[in-house]
C-alpha atoms as a PDB file:
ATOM      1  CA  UNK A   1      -4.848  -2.796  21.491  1.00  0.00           C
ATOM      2  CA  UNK A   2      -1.526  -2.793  19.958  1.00  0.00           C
ATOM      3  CA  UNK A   3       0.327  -4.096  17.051  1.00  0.00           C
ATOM      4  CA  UNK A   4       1.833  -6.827  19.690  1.00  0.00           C
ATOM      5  CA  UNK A   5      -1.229  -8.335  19.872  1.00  0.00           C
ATOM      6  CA  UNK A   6      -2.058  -8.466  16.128  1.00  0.00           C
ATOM      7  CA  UNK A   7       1.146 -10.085  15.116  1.00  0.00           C
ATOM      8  CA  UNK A   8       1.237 -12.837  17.888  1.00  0.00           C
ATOM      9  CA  UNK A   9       1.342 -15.756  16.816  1.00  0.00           C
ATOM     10  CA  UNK A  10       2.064 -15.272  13.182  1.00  0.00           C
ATOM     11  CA  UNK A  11       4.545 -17.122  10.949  1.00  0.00           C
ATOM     12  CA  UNK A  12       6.992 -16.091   8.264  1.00  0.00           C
ATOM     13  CA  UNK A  13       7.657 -12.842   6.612  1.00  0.00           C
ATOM     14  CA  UNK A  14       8.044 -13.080   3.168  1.00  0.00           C
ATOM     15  CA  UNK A  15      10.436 -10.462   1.716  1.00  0.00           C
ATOM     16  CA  UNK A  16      12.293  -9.403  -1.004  1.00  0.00           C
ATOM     17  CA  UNK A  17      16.338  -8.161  -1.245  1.00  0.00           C
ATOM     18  CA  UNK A  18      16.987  -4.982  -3.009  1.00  0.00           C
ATOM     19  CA  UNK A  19      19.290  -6.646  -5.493  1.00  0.00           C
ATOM     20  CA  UNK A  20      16.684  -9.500  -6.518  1.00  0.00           C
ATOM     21  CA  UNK A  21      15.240  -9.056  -9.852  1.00  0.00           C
ATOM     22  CA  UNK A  22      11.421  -7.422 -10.333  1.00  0.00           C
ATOM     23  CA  UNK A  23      10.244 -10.647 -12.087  1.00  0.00           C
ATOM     24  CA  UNK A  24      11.036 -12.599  -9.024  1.00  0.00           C
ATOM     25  CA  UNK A  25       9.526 -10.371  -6.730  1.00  0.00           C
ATOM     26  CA  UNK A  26       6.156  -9.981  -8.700  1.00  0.00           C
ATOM     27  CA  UNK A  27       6.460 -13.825  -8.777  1.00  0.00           C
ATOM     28  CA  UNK A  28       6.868 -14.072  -4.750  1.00  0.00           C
ATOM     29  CA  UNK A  29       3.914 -11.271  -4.196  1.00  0.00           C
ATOM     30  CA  UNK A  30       1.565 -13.610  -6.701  1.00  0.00           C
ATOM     31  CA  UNK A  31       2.679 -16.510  -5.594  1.00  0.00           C
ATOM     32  CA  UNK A  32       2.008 -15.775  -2.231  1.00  0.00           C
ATOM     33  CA  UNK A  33      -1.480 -13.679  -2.957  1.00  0.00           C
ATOM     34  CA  UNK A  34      -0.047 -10.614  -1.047  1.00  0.00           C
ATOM     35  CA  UNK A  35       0.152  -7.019  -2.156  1.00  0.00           C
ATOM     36  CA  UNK A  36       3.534  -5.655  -1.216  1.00  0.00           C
ATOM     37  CA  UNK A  37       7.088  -7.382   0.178  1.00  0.00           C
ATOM     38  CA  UNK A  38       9.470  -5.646   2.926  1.00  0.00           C
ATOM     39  CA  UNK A  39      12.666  -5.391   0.890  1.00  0.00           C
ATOM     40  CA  UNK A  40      15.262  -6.527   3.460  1.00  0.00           C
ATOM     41  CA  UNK A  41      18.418  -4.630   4.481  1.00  0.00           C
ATOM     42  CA  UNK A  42      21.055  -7.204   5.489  1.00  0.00           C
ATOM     43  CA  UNK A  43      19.628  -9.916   7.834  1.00  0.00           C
ATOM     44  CA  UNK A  44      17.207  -7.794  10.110  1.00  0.00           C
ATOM     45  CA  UNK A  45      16.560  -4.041   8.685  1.00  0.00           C
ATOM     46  CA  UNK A  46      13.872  -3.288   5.933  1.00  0.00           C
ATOM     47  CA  UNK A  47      15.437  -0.678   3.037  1.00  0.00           C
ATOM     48  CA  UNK A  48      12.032  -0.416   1.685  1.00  0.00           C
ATOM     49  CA  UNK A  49       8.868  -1.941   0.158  1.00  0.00           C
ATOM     50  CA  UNK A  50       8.021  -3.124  -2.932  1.00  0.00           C
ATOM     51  CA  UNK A  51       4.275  -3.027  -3.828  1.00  0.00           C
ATOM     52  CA  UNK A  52       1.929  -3.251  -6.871  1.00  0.00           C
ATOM     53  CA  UNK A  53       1.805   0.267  -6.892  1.00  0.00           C
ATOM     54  CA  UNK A  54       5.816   0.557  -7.649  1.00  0.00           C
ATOM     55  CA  UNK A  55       5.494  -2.205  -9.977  1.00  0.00           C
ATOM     56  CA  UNK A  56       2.345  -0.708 -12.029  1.00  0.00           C
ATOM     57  CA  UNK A  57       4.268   3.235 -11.873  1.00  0.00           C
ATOM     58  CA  UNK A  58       7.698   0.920 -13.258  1.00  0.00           C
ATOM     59  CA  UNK A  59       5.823  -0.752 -15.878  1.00  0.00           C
ATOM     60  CA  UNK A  60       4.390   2.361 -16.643  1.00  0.00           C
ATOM     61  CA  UNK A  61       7.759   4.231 -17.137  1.00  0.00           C
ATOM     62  CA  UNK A  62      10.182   1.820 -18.630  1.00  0.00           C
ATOM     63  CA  UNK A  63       7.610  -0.955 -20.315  1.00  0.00           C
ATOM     64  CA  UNK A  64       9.155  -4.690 -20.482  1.00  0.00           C
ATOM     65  CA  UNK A  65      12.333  -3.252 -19.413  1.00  0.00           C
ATOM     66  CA  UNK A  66      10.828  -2.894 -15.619  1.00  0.00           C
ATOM     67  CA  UNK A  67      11.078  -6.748 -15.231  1.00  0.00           C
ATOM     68  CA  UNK A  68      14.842  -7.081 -15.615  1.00  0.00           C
ATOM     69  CA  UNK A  69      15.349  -3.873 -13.224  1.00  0.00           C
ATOM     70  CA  UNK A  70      16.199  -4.947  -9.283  1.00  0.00           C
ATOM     71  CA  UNK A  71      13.864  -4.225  -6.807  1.00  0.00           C
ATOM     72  CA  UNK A  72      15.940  -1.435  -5.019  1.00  0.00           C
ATOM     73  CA  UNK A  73      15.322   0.295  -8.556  1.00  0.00           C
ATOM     74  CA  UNK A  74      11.572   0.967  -7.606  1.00  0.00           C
ATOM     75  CA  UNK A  75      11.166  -0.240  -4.028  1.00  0.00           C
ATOM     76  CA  UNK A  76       9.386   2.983  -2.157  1.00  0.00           C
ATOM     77  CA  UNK A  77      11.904   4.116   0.501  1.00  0.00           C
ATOM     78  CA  UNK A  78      12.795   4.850   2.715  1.00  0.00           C
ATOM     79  CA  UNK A  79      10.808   3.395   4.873  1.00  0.00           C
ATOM     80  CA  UNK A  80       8.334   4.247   7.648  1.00  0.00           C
ATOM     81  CA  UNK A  81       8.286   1.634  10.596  1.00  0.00           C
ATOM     82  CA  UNK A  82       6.142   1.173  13.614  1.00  0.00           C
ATOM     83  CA  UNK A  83       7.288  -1.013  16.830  1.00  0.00           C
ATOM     84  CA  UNK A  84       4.806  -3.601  18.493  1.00  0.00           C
ATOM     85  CA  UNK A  85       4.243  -0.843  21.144  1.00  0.00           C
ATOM     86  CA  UNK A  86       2.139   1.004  18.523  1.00  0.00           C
ATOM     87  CA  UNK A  87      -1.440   1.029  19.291  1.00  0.00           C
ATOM     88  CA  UNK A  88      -3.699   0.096  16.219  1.00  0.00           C
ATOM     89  CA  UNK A  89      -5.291   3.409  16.008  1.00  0.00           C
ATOM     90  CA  UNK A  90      -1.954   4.764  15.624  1.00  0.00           C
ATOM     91  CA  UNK A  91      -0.873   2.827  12.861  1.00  0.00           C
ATOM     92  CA  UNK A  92      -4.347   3.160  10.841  1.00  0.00           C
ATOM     93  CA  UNK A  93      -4.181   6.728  11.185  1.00  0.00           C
ATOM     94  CA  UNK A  94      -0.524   6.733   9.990  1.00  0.00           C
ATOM     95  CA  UNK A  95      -1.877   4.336   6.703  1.00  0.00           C
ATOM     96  CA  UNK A  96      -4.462   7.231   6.253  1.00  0.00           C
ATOM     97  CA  UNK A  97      -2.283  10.071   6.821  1.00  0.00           C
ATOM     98  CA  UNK A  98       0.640   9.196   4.492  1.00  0.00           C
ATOM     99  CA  UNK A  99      -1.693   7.167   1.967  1.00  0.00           C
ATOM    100  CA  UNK A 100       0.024   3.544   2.273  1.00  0.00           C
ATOM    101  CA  UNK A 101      -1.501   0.464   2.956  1.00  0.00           C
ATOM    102  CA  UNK A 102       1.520  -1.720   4.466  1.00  0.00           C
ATOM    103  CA  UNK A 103       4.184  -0.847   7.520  1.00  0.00           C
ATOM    104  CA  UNK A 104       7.117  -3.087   8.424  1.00  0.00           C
ATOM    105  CA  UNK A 105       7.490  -3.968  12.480  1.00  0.00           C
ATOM    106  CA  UNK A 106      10.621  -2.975  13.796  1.00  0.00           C
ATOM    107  CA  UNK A 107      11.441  -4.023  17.412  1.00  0.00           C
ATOM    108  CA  UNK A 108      15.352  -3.124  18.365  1.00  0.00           C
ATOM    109  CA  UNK A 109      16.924  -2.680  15.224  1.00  0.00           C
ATOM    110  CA  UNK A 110      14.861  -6.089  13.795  1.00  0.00           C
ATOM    111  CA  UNK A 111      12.024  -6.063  11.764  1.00  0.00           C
ATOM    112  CA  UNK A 112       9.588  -8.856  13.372  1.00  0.00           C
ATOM    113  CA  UNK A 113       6.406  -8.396  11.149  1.00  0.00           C
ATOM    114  CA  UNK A 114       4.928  -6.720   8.866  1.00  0.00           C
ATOM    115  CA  UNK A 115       1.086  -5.221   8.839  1.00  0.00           C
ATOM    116  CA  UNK A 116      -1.352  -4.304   5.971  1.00  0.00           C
ATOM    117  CA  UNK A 117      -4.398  -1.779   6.675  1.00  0.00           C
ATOM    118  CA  UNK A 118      -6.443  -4.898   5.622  1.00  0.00           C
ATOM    119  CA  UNK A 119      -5.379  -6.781   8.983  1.00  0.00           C
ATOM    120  CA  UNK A 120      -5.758  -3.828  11.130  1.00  0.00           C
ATOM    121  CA  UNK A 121      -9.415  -3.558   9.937  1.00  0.00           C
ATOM    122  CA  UNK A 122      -9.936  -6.731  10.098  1.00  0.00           C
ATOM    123  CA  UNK A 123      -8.348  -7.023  14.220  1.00  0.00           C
ATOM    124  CA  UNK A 124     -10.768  -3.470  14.748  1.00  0.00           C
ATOM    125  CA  UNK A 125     -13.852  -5.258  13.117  1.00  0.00           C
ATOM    126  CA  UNK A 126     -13.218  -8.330  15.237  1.00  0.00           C
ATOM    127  CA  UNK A 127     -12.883  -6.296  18.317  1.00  0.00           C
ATOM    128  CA  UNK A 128     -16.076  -4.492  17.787  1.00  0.00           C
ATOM    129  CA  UNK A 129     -18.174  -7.584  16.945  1.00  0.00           C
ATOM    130  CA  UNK A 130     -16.725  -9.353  20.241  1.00  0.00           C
ATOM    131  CA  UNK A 131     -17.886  -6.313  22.201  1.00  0.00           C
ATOM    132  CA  UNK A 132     -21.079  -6.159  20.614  1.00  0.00           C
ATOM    133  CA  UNK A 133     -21.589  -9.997  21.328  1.00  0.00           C
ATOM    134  CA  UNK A 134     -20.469  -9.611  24.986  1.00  0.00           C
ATOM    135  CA  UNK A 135     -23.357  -6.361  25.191  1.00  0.00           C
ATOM    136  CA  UNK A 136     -26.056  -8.575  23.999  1.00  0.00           C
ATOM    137  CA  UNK A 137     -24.885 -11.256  26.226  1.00  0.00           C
ATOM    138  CA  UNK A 138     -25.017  -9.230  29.098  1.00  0.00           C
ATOM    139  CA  UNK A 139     -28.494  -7.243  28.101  1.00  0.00           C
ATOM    140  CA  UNK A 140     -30.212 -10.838  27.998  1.00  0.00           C
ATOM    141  CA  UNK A 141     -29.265 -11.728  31.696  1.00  0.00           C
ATOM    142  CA  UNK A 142     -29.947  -8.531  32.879  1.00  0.00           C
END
């Protein structure tokens, strides 16, 4: 199973620029009930990401102040990617290995999507329960 066929089908990426303001982009993650943003590089790359973990550590540090700071002032980078190629086990064991919960999809220079562990899971738990229903199907005409 790869990333390809997790992110078929899906819509819009919302993202963030490095030069657009913290308030906006805590805005755009609640807003949108998401947990992190790709920060964009130019029309296609990703410079980093911008999660509620940066935006809890800058609130942290510099109070009040944090929300008038751009986004490239916290954003985590750089960046790790994966390509669609990836296999899902890959990229979970990635997310556990380097303790992050979100990768951008890059395919040729572009980023195309962009995964959190909670929709791997939730493609792995899907899988299983499919194979588990097509077991019980077959164990009853048998």
């Amino acid at each position: 199973m790869t990333i390809a066929q997790v992110i078929a089908g899906r819509g819009e990426v919302w993202s963030c620029n490095a030069d657009d303001n913290v308030s906006d982009a805590i805005t755009m993650l609640a807003t949108h009930k998401i947990g992190a943003l790709p920060v964009r590089d130019g029309e296609t790359g990703v410079a980093g990401i911008f999660s509620e973990r940066d935006m809890m550590r800058c609130l942290h540090k510099h109070g009040e102040a944090a929300l008038h700071m751009k986004v490239r002032d916290m954003m985590t980078a750089p960046v790790i990617t994966i390509s669609p190629g990836t296999t899902v086990l890959e990229a979970l064991a990635l997310m556990t290995q380097r303790r992050f919960r979100h990768l951008p999809v890059v395919d040729n220079g572009t980023m195309v999507a962009f995964v959190s562990i909670g929709d791997l899971v939730k493609h792995r738990i899907d899988k299983i329960e499919a194979e588990a229903a097509a077991m019980r199907d077959y164990i009853r005409q048998a």
